[in-house]
N, C-alpha and C. Protein backbone atom coordinates (compact mmCIF):
# COMPACT_ATOMS: atom_id res chain seq x y z
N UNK A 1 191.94 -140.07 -2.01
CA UNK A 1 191.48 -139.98 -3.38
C UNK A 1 191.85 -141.29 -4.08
N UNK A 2 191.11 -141.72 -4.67
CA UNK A 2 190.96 -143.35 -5.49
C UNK A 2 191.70 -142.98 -6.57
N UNK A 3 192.49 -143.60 -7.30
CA UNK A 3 193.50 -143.74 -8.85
C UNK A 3 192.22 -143.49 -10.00
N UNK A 4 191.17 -143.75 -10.09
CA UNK A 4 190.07 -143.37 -10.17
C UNK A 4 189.81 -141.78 -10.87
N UNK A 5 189.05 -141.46 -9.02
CA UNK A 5 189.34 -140.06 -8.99
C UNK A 5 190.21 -139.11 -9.68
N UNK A 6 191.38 -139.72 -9.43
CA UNK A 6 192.61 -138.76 -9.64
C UNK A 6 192.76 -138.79 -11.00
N UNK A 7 192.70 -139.94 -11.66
CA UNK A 7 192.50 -139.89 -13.15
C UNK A 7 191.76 -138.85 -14.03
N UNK A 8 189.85 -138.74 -13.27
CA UNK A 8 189.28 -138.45 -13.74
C UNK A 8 189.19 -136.88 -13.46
N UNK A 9 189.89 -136.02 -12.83
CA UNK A 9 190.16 -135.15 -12.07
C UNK A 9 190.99 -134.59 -13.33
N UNK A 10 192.45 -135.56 -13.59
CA UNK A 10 193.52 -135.20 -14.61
C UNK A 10 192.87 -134.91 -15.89
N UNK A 11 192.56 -136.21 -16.23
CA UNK A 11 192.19 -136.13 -17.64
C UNK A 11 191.32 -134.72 -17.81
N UNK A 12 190.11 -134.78 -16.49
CA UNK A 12 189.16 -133.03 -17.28
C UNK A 12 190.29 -131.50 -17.11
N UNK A 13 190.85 -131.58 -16.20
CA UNK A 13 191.94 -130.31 -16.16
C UNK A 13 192.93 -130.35 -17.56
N UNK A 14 193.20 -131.26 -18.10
CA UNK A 14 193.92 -131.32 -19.21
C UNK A 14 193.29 -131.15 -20.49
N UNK A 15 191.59 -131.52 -20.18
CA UNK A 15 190.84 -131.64 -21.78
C UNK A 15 190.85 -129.55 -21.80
N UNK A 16 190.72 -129.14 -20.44
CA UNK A 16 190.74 -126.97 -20.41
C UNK A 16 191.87 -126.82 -20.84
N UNK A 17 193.03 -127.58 -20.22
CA UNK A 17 194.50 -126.80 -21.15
C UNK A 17 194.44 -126.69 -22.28
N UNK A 18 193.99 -128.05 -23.07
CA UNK A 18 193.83 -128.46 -24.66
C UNK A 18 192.88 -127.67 -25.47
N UNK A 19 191.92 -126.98 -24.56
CA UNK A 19 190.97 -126.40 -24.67
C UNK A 19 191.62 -124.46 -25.24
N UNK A 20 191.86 -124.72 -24.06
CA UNK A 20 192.97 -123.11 -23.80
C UNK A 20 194.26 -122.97 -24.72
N UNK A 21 195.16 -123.90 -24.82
CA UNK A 21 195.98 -124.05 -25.71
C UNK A 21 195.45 -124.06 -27.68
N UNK A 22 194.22 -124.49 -27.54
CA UNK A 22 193.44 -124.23 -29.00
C UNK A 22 193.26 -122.41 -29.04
N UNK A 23 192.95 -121.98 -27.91
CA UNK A 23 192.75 -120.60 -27.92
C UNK A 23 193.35 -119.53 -28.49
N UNK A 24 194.92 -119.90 -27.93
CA UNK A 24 196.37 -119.38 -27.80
C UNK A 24 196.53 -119.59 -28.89
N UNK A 25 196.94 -120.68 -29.71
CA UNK A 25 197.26 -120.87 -30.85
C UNK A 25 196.38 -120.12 -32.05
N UNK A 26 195.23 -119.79 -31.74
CA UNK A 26 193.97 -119.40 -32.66
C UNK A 26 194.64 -117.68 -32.71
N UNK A 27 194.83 -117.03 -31.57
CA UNK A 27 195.53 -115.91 -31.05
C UNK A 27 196.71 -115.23 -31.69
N UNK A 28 197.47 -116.26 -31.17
CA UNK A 28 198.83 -116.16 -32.21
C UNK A 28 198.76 -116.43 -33.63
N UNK A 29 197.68 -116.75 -33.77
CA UNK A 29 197.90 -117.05 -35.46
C UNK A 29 197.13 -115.42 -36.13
N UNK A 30 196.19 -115.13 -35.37
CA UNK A 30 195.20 -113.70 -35.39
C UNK A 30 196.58 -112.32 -35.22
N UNK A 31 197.36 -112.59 -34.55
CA UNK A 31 198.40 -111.63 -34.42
C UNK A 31 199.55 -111.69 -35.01
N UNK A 32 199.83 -112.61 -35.84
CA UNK A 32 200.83 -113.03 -36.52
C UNK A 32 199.75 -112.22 -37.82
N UNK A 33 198.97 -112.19 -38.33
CA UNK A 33 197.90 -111.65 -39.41
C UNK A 33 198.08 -110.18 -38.94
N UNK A 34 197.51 -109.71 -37.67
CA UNK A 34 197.36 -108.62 -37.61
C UNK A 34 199.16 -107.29 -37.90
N UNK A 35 200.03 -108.46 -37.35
CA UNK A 35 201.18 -107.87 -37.65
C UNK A 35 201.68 -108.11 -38.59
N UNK A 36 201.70 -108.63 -39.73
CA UNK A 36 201.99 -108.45 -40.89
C UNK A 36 201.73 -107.55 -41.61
N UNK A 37 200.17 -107.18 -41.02
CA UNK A 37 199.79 -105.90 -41.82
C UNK A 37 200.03 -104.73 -41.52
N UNK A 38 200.71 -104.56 -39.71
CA UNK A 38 201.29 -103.58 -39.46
C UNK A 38 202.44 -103.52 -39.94
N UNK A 39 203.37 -104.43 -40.56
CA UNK A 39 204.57 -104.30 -40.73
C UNK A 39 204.58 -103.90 -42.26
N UNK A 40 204.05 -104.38 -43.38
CA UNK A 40 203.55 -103.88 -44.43
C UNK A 40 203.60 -102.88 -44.50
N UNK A 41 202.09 -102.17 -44.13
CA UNK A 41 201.95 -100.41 -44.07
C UNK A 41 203.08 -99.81 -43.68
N UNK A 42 204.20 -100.31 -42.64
CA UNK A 42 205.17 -99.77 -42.41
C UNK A 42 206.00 -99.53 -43.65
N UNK A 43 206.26 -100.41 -44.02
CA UNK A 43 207.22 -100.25 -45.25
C UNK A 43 206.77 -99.66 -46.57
N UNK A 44 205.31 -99.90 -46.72
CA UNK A 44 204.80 -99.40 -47.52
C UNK A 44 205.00 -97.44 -47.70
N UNK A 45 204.59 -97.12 -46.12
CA UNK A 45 205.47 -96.11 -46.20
C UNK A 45 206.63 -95.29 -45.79
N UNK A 46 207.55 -96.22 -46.10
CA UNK A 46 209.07 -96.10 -46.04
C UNK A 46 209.49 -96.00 -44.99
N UNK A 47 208.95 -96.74 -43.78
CA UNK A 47 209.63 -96.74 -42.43
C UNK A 47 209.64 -98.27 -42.47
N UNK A 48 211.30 -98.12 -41.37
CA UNK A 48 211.28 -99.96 -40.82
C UNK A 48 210.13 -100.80 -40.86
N UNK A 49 210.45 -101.82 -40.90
CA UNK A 49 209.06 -102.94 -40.73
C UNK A 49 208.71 -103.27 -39.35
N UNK A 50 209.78 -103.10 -38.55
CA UNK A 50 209.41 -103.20 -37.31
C UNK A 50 210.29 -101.77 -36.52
N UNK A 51 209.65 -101.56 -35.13
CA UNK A 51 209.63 -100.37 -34.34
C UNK A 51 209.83 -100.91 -32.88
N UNK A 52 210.88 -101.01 -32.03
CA UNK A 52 212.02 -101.10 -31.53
C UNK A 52 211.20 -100.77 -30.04
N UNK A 53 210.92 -99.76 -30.19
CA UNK A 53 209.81 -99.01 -28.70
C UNK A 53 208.66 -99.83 -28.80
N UNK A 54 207.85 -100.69 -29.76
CA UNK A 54 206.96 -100.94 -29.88
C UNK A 54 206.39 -102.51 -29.38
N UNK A 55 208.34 -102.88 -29.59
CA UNK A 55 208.48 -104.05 -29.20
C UNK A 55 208.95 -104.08 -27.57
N UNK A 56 209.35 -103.18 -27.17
CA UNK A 56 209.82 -102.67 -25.66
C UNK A 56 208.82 -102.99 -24.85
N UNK A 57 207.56 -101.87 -25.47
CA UNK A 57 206.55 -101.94 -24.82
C UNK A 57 205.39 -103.34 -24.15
N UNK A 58 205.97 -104.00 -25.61
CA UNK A 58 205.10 -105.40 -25.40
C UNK A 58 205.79 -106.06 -24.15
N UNK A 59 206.85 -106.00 -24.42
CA UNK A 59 208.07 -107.32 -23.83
C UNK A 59 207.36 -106.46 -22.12
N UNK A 60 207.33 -105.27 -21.92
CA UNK A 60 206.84 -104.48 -20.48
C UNK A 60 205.52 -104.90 -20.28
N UNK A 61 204.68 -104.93 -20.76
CA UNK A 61 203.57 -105.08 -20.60
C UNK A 61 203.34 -106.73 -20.26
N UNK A 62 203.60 -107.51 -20.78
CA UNK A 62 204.10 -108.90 -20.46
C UNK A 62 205.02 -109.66 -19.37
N UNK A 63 205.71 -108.26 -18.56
CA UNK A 63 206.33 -108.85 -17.74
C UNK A 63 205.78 -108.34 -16.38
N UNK A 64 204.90 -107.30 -16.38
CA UNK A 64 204.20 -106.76 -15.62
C UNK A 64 203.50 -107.50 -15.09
N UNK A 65 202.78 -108.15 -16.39
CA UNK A 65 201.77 -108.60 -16.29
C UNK A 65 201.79 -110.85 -14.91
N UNK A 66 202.68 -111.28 -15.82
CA UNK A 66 203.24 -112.08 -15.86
C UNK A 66 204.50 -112.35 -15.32
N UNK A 67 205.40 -111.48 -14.85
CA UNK A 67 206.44 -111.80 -14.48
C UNK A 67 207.99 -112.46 -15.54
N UNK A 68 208.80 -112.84 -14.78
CA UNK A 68 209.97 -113.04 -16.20
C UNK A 68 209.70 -114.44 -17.10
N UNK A 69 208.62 -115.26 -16.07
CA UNK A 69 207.98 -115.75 -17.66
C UNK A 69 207.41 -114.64 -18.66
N UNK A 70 206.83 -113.88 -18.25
CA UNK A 70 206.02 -113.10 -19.21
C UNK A 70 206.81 -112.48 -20.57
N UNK A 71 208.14 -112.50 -19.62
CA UNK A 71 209.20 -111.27 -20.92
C UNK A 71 209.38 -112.63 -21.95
N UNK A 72 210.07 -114.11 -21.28
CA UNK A 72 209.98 -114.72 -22.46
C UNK A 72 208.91 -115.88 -23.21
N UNK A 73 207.33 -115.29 -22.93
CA UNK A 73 206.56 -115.54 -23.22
C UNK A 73 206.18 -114.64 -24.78
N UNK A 74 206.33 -113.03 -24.13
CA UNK A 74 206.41 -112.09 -25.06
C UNK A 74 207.37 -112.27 -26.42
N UNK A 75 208.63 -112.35 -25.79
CA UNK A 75 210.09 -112.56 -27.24
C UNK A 75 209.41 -113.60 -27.83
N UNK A 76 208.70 -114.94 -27.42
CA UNK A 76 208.27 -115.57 -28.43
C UNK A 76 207.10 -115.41 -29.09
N UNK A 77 206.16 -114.49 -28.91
CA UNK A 77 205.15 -114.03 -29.43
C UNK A 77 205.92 -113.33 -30.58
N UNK A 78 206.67 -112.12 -29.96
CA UNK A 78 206.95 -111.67 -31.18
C UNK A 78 207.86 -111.95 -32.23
N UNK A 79 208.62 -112.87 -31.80
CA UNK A 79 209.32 -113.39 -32.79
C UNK A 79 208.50 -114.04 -33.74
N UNK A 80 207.50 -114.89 -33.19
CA UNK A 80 206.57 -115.67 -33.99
C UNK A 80 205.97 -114.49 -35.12
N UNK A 81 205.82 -113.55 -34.75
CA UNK A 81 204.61 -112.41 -35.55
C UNK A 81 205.85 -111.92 -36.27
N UNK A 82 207.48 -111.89 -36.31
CA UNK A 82 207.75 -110.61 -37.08
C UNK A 82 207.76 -111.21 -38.55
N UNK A 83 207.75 -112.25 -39.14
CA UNK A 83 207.65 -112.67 -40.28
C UNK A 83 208.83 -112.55 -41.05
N UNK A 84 209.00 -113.60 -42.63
CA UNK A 84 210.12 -113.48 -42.72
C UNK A 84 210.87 -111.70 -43.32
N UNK A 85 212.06 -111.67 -43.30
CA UNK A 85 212.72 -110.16 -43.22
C UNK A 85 212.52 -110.01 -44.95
N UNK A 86 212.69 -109.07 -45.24
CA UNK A 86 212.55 -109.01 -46.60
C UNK A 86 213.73 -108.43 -47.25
């Protein structure tokens, strides 16, 4: 493979990460929205803002999925979404 090649090989696999990474970020910003408003209604009616099993479940579902990256792929999802405490 020519320096060339290999360049032009890099650079397009990196323009999909940049691509994919626009995705993710678009994602997390959609679920950081969507959980605010679950956490709201929560309090709104007089339960915690956040739910303990709910967060279990994610962190499981993420590691299933993904493996023990997945669990701390998950903790930072949701940390990102729980917003500030009130």
């Amino acid at each position: 493979m020519t320096d060339s090649t290999l360049t032009t090989k890099v650079d397009s696999g990196r323009q999909v990460i940049d691509s994919i990474d626009g995705t993710i970020i678009r994602l997390v910003r959609e679920r950081q929205q969507a959980a605010a408003g679950v956490q709201q209604a929560r309090v709104d009616a007089g339960e915690p803002r956040l739910h303990n099993a709910r967060e279990i479940s994610v962190l499981k579902r993420y590691s299933g999925e993904l493996g023990k990256p997945g669990t701390a792929l998950a903790s930072a999802i949701l940390t990102s979404c729980r917003g500030p405490r009130a």
